[in-house]
Protein backbone atom coordinates (compact mmCIF):
# COMPACT_ATOMS: atom_id res chain seq x y z
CA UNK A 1 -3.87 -12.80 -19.46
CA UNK A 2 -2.69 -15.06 -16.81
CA UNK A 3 -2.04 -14.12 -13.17
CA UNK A 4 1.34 -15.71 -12.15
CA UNK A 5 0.95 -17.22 -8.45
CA UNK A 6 3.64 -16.15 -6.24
CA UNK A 7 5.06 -18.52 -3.93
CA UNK A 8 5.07 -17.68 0.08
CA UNK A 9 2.51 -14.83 -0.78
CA UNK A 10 0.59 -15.15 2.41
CA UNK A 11 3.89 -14.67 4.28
CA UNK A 12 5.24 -11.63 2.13
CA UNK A 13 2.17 -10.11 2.78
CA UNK A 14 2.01 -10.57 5.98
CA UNK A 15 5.40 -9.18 6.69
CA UNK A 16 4.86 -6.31 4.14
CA UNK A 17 1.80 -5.04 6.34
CA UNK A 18 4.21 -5.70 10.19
CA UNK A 19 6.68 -3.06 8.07
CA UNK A 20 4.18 -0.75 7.24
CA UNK A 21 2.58 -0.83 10.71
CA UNK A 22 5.98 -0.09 11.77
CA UNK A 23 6.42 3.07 10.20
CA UNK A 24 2.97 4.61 11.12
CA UNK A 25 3.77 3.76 14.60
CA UNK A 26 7.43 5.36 14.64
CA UNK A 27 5.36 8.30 13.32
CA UNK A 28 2.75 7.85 16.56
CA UNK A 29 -0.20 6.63 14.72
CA UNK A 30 -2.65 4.77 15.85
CA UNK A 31 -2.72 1.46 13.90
CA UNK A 32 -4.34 -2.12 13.53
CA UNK A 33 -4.40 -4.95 11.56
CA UNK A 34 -7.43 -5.41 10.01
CA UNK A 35 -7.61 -8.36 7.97
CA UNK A 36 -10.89 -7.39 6.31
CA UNK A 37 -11.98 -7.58 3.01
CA UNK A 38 -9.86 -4.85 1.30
CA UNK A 39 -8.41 -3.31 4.22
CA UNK A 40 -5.70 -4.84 5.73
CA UNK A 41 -4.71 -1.64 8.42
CA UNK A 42 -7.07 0.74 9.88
CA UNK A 43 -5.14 4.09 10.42
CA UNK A 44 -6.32 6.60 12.68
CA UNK A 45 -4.64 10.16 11.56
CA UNK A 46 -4.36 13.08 13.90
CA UNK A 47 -7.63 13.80 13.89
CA UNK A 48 -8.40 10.67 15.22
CA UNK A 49 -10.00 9.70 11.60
CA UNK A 50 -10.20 6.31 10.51
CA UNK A 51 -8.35 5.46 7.12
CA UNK A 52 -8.45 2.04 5.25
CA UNK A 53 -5.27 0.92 3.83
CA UNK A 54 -4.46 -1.74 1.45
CA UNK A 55 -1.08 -3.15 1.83
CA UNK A 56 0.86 -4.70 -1.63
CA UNK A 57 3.91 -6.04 -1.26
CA UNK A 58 6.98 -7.17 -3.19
CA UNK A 59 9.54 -9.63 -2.64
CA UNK A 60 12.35 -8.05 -4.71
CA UNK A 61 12.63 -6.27 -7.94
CA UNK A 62 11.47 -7.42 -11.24
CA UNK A 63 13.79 -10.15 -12.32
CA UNK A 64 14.08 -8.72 -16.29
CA UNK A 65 15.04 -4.98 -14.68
CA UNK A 66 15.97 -5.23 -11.41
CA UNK A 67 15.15 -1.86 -11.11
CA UNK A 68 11.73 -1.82 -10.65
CA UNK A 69 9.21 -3.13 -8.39
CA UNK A 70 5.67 -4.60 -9.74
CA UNK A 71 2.59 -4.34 -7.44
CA UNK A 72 -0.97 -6.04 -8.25
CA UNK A 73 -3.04 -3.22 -7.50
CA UNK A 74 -6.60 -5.11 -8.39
CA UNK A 75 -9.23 -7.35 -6.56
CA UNK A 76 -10.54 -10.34 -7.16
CA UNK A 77 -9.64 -13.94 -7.89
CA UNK A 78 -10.83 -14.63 -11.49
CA UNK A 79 -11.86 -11.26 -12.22
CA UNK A 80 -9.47 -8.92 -11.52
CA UNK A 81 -10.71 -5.06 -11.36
CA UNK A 82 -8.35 -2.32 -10.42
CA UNK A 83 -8.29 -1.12 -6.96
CA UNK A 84 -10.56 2.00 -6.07
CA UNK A 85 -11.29 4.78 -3.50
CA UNK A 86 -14.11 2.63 -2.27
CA UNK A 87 -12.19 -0.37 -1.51
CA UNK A 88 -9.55 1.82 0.88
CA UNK A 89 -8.26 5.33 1.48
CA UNK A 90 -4.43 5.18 1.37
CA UNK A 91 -2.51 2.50 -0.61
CA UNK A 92 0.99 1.54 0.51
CA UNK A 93 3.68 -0.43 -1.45
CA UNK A 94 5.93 -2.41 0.16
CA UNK A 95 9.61 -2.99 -1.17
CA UNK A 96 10.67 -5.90 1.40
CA UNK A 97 13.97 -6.41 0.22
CA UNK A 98 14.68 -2.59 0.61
CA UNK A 99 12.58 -2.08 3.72
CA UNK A 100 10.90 0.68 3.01
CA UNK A 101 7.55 2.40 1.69
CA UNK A 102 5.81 4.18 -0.35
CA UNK A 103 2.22 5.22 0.70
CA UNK A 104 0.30 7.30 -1.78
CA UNK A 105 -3.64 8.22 -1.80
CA UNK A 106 -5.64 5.42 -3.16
CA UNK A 107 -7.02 7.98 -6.22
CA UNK A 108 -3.05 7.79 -7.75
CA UNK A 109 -3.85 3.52 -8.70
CA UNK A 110 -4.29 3.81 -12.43
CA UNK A 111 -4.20 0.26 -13.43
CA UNK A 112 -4.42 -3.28 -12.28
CA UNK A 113 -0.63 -3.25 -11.81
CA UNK A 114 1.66 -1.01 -10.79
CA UNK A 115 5.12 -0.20 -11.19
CA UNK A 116 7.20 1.97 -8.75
CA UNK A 117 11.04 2.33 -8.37
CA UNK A 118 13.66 2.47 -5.72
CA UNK A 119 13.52 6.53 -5.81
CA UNK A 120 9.83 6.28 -4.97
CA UNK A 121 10.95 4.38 -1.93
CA UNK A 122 13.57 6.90 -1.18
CA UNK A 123 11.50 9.43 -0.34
CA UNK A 124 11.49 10.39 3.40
CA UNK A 125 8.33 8.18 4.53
CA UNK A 126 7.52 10.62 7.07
CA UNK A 127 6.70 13.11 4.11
CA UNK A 128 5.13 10.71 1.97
CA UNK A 129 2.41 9.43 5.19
CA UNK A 130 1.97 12.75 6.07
CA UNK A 131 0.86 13.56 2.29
CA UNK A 132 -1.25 10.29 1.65
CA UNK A 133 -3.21 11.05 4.67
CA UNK A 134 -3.38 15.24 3.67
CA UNK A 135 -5.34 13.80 0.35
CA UNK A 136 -7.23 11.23 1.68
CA UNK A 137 -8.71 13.49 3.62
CA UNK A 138 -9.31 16.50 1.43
CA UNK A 139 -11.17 13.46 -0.71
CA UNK A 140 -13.09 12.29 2.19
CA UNK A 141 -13.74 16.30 3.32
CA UNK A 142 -15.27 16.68 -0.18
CA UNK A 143 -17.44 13.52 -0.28
């Protein structure tokens, strides 16, 4: 299977991880770019824990649906392998044309790609952060 190369990627990206950043700090999180190897923000919850999140972001919906928004949640240039708890703690999608988020635990990625639609979004982020970072948690209180 080929992996389609997306034009401006570096710049969606980018501005996928500002909007996220955005709404951890309307929450009052502490947040920070990262830019490291998997991570792209570190998240400190109210505990004053550090969580690792991976940022994926799309442009717009698919073009054969327009209903749905696909997310490459896997590593690796040649090799891609699907994204797991080791490589970050929370996940969060990025719909850019919409604005908004979805951030879920990193244990919910299931495959190398991932497909999420505009009533995922739709969900009061507020809820949704405060629920990523509940689970990331309990996982990391259990390892």
């Amino acid at each position: 299977m080929s992996w389609k190369t997306v034009r401006g990627a570096v710049s969606i990206g980018a501005a996928g991880e500002h909007l996220a950043m955005s709404a951890f700090k309307a929450l009052e999180y502490r947040c920070a770019l990262a830019n490291l190897e998997g991570t792209d923000i570190i998240l400190f919850d109210d505990d004053n824990t550090p969580l690792r999140v991976e940022v994926k972001t799309a442009a717009g919906p698919r073009r054969d649906t327009g209903k749905a928004w696909a997310f490459m949640t896997s590593k690796g240039s040649k090799t891609k392998r699907q994204i797991t708890t080791d490589d970050a703690d929370l996940i969060c999608y990025v719909a850019l044309d919409l604005r908004r988020i979805c951030i879920r635990c990193t244990s919910t990625v299931t495959g190398k790609r991932t497909t999420l639609y505009r009533e995922d979004f739709l969900e009061p982020e507020q809820k949704q952060i405060r629920l990523a970072i509940s689970k990331a948690r309990r996982r990391l209180d259990d390892y």
